[in-house]
N, C-alpha and C. Protein backbone atom coordinates (compact mmCIF):
# COMPACT_ATOMS: atom_id res chain seq x y z
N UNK A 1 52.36 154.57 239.65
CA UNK A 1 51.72 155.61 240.42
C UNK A 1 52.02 155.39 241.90
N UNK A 2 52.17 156.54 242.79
CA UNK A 2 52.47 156.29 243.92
C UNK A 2 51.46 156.21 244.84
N UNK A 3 51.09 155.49 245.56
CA UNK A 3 50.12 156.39 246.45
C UNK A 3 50.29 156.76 247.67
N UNK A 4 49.18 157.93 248.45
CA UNK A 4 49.79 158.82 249.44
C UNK A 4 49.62 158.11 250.56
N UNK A 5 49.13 156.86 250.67
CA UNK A 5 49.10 155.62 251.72
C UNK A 5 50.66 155.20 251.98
N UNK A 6 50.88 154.57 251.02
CA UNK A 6 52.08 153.98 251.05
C UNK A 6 53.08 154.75 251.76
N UNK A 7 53.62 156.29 251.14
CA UNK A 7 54.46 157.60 251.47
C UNK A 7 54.01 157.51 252.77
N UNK A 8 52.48 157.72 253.82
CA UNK A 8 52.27 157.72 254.78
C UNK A 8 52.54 156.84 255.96
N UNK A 9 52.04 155.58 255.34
CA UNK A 9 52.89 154.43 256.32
C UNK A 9 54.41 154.06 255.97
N UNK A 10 55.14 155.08 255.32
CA UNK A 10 56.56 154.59 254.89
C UNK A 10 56.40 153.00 254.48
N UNK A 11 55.47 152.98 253.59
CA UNK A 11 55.30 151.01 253.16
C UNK A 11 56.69 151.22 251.91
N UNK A 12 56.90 152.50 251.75
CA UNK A 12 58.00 153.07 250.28
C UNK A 12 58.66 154.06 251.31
N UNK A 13 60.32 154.27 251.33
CA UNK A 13 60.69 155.30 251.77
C UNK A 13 60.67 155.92 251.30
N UNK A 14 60.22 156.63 250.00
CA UNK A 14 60.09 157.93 249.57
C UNK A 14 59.71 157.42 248.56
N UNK A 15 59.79 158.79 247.67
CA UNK A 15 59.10 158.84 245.99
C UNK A 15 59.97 160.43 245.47
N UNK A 16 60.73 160.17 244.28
CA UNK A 16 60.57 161.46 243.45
C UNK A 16 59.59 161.38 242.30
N UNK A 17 58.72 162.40 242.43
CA UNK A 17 57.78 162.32 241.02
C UNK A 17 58.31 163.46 240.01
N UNK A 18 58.17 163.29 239.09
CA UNK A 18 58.16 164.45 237.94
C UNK A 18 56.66 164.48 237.27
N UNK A 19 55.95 163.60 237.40
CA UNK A 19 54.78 163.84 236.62
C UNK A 19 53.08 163.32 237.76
N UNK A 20 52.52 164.19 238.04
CA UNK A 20 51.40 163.82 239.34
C UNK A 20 50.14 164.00 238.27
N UNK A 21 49.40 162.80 238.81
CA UNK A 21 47.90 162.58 238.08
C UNK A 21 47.17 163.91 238.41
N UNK A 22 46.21 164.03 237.76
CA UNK A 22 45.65 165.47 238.05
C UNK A 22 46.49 166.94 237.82
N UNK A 23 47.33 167.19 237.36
CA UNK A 23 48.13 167.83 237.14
C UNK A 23 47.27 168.90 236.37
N UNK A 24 47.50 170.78 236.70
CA UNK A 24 48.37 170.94 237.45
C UNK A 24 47.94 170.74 238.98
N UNK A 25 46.84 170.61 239.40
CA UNK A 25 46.29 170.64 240.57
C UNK A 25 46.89 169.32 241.37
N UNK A 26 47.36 169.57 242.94
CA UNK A 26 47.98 168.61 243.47
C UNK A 26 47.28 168.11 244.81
N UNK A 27 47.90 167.14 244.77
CA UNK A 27 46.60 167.02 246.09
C UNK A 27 47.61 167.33 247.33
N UNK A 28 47.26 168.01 248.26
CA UNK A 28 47.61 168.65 249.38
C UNK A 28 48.10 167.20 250.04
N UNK A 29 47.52 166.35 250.40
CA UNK A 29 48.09 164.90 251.21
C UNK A 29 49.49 164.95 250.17
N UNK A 30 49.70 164.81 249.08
CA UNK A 30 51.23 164.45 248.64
C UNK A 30 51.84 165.78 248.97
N UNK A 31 51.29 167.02 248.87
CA UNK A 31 52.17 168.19 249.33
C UNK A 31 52.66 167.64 250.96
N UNK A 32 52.34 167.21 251.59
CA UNK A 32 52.54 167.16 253.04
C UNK A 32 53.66 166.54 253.42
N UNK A 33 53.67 165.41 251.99
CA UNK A 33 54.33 164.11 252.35
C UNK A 33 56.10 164.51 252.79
N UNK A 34 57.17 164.52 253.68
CA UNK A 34 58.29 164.66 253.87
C UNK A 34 59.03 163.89 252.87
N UNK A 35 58.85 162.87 252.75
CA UNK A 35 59.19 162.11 252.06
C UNK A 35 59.00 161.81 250.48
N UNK A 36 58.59 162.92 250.20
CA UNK A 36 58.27 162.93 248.91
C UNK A 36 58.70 164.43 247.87
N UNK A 37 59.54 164.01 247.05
CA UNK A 37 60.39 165.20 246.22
C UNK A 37 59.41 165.33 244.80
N UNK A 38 59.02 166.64 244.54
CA UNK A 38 58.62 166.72 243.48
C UNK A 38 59.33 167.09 242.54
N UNK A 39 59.53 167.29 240.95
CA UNK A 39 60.34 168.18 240.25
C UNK A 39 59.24 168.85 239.50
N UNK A 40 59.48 170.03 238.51
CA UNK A 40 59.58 170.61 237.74
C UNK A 40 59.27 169.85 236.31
N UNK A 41 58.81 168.47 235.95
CA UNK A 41 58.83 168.30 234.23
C UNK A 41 60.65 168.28 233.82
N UNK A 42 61.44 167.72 234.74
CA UNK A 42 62.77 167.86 234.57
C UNK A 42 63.50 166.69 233.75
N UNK A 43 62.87 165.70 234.27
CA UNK A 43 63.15 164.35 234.35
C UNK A 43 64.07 164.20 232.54
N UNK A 44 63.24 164.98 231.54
CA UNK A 44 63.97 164.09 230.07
C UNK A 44 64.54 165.60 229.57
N UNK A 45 65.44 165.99 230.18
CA UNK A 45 65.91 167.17 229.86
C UNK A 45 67.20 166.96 230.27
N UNK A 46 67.58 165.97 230.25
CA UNK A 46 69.08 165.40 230.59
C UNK A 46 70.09 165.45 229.13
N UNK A 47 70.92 165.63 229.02
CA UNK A 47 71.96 165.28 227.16
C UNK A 47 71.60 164.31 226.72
N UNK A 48 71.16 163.06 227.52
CA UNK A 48 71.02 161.45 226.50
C UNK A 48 69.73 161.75 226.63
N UNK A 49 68.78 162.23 226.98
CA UNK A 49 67.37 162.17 227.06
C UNK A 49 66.87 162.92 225.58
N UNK A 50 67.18 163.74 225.55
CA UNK A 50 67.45 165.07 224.76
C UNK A 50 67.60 164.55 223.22
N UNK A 51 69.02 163.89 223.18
CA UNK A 51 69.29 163.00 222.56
C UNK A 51 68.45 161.83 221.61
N UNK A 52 68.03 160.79 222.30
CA UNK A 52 67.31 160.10 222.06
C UNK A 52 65.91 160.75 221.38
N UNK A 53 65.35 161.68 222.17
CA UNK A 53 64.40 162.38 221.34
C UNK A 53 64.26 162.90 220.27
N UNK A 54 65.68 163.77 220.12
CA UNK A 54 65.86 163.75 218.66
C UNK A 54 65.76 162.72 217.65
N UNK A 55 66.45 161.50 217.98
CA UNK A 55 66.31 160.49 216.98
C UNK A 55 65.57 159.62 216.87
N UNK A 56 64.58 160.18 217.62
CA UNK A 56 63.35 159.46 217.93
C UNK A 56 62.47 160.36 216.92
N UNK A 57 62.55 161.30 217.33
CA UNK A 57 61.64 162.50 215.75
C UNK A 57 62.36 162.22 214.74
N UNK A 58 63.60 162.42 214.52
CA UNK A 58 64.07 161.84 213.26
C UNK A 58 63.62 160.41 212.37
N UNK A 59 63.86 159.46 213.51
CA UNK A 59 63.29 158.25 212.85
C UNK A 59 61.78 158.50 212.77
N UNK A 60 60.76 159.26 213.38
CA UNK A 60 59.03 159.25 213.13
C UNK A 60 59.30 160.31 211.41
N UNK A 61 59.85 160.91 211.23
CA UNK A 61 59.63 161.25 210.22
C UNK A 61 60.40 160.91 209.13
N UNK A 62 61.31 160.49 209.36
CA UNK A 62 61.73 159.71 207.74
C UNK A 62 60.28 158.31 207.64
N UNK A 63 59.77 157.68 208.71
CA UNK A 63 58.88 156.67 208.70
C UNK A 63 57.34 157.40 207.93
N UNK A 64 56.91 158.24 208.52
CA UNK A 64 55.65 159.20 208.13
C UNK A 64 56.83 159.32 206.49
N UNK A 65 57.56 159.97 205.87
CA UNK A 65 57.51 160.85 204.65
C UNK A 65 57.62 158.53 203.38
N UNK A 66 58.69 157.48 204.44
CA UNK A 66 58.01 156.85 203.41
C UNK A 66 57.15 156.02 203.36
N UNK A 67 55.89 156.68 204.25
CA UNK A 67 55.06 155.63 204.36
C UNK A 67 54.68 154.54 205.68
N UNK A 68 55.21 154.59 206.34
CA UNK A 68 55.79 153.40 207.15
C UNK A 68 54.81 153.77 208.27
N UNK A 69 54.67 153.13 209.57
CA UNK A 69 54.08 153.23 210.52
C UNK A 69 54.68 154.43 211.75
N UNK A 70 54.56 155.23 212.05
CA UNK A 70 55.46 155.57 213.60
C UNK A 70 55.70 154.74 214.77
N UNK A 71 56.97 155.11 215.31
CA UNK A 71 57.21 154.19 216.20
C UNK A 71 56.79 154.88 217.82
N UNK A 72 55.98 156.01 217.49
CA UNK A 72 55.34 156.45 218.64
C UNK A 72 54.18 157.32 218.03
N UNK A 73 53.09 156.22 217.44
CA UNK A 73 51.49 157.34 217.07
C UNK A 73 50.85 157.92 218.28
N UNK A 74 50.56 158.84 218.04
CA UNK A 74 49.70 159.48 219.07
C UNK A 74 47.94 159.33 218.23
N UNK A 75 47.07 159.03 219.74
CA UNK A 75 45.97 158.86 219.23
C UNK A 75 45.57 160.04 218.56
N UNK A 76 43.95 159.77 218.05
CA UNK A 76 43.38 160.92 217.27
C UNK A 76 41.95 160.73 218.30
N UNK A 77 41.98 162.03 218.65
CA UNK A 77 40.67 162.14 219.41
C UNK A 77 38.98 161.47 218.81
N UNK A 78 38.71 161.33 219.10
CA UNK A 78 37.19 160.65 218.49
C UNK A 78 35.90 161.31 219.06
């Protein structure tokens, strides 16, 4: 996580984020920041990103149909 201290005293010369806490709402101090690039949710939309995801669902479901554990469970709300 970045924080808008750091960006402010340049303690970091910059930051690209793709993903901001509180989302979608942003906090105006990181809007300000010059030094700070936001994207779009871009970041795993690359060919190897893309990629990998696929065989990443591929392998969760041959694992789920024999049984097996996933190699990425998502919790269950409680």
């Amino acid at each position: 996580m970045v924080e808008t201290a750091a960006l402010q005293t340049q303690a970091i010369a910059g930051a690209a984020l793709d993903v901001i806490e509180g989302e979608p709402e942003v906090p105006a101090a990181l809007l300000a920041q010059d030094n700070l690039l936001i994207t779009p949710h871009v970041a795993a939309r690359s060919p190897q990103a893309m990629a990998a995801m696929y065989q990443q669902m591929l392998e969760n479901l041959a694992r789920h149909l024999s049984g097996q554990p996933l190699l990425t469970p998502v919790a269950e709300r409680g």
